[in-house]
C-alpha atoms as a PDB file:
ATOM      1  CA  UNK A   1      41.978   4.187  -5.102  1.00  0.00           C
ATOM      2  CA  UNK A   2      39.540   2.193  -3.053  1.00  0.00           C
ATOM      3  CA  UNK A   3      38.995  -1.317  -3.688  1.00  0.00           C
ATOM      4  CA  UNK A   4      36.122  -3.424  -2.286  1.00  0.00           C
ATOM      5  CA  UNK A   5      36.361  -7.534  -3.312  1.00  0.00           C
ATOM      6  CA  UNK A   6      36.983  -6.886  -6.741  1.00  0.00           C
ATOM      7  CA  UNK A   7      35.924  -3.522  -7.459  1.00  0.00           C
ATOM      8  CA  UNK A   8      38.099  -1.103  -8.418  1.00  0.00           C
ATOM      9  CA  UNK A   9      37.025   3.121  -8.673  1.00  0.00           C
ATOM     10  CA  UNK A  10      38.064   5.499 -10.891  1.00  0.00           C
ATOM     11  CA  UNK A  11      39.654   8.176  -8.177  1.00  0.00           C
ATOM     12  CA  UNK A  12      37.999  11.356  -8.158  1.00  0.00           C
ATOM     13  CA  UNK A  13      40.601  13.133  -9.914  1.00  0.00           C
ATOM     14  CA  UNK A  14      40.469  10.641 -13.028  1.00  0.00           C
ATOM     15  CA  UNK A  15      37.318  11.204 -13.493  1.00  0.00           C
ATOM     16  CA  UNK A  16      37.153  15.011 -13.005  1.00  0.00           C
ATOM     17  CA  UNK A  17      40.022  14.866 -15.631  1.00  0.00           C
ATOM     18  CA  UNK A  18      37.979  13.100 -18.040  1.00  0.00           C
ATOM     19  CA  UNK A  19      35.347  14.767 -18.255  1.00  0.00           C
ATOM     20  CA  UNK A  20      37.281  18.097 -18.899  1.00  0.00           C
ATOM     21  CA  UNK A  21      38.773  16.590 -21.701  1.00  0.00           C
ATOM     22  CA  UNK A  22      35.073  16.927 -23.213  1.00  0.00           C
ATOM     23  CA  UNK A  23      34.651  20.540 -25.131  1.00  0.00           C
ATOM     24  CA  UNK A  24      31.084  20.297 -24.825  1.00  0.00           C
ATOM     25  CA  UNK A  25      29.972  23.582 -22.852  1.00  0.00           C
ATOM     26  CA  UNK A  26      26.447  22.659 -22.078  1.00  0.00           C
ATOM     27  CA  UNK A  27      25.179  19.086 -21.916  1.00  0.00           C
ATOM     28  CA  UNK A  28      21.350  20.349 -20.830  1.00  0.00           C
ATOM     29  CA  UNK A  29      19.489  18.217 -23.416  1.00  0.00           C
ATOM     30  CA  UNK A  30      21.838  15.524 -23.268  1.00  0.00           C
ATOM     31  CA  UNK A  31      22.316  12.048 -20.968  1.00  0.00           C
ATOM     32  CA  UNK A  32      25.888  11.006 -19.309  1.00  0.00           C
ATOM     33  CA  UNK A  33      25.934   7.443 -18.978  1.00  0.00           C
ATOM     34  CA  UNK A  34      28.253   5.065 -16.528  1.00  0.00           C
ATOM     35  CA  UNK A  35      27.386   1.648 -17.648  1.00  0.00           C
ATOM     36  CA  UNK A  36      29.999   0.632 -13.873  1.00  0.00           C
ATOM     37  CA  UNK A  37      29.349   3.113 -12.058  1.00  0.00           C
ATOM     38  CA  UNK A  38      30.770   1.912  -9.068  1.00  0.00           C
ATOM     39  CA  UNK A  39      31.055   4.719  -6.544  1.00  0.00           C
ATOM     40  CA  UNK A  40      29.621   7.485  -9.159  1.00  0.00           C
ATOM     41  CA  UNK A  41      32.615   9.619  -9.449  1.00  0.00           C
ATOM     42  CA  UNK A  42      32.576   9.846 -13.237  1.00  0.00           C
ATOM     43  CA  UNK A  43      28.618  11.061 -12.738  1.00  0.00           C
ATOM     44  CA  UNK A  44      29.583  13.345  -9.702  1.00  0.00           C
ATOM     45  CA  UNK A  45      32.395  15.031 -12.225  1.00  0.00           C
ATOM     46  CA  UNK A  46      29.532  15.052 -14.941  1.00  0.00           C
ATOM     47  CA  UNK A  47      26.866  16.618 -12.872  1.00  0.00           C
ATOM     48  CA  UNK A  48      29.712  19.490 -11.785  1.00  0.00           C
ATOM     49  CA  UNK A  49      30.126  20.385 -15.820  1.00  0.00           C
ATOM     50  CA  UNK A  50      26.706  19.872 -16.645  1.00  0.00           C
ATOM     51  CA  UNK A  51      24.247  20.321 -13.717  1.00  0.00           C
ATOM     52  CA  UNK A  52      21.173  20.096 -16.161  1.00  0.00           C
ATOM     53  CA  UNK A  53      22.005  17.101 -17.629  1.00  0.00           C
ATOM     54  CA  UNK A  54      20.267  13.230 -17.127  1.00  0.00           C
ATOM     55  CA  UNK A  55      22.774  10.963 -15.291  1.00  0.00           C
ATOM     56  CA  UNK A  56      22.268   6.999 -15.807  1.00  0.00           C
ATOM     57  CA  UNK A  57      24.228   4.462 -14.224  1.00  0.00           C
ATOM     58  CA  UNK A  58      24.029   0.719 -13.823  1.00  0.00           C
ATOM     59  CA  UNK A  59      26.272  -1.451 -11.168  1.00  0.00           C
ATOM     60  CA  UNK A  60      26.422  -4.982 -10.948  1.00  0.00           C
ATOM     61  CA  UNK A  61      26.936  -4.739  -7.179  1.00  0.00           C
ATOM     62  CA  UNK A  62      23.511  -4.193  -5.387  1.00  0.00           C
ATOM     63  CA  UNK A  63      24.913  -2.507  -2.346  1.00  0.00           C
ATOM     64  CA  UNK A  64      26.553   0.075  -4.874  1.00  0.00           C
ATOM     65  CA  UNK A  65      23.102   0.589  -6.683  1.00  0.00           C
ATOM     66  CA  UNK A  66      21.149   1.301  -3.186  1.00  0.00           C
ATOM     67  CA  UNK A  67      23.535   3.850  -1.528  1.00  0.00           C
ATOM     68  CA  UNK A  68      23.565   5.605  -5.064  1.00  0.00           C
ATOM     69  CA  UNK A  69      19.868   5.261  -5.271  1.00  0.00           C
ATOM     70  CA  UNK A  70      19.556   6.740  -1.815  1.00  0.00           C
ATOM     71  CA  UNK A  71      22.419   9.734  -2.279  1.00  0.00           C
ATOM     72  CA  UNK A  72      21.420  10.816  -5.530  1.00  0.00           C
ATOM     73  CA  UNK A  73      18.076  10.547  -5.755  1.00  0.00           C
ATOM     74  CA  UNK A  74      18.113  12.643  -9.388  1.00  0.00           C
ATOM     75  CA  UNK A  75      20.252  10.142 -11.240  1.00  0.00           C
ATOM     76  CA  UNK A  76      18.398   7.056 -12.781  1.00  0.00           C
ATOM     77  CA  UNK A  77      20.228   4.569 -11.071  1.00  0.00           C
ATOM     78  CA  UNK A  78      19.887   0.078 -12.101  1.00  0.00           C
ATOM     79  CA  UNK A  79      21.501  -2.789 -11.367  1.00  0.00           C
ATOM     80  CA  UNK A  80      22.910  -4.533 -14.481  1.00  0.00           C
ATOM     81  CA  UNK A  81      25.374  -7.057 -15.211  1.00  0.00           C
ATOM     82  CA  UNK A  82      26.456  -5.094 -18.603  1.00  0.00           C
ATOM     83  CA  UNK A  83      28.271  -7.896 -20.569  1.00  0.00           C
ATOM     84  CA  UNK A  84      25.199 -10.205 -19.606  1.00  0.00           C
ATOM     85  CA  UNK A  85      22.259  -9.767 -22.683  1.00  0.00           C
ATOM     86  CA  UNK A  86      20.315 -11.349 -20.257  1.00  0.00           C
ATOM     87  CA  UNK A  87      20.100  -8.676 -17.835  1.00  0.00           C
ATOM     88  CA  UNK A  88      20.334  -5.453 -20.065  1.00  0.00           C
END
């Protein structure tokens, strides 16, 4: 588990485990959502299972939203503080 300040990722593993606990064969028509994305390894599992998908994530840490901005240029990618009406 890697922890920056206060952030704390769901290990690649978790989150490959998760999303095989969804039955849904094909997600084509369908958006996966990560409202912390953090490091995108809940996406990253998502996009493995369903390739065809839309990805959407939102980070409160700007850093995180720029290096997933610039790696995965095919997921819609925001910074948002999600418990803050204000900024959703």
């Amino acid at each position: 588990m890697k922890i920056h300040s206060d952030a704390i990722y769901t290990p690649q593993e978790i989150a490959t485990a998760m999303v095989n606990t969804v039955g849904i064969k094909s997600f084509d028509i369908y958006r996966v959502a990560d409202f912390a994305v953090g490091n995108g390894a809940l996406l990253e599992a998502a996009e493995v299972k369903w390739p065809f998908a839309t990805f959407i994530g939102t980070d409160i840490d700007h850093g995180i939203v720029q290096k997933l901005k610039n790696n995965k240029s095919n997921w819609n990618i925001g910074k948002c503080d999600f418990i803050n009406p204000k900024s959703r």
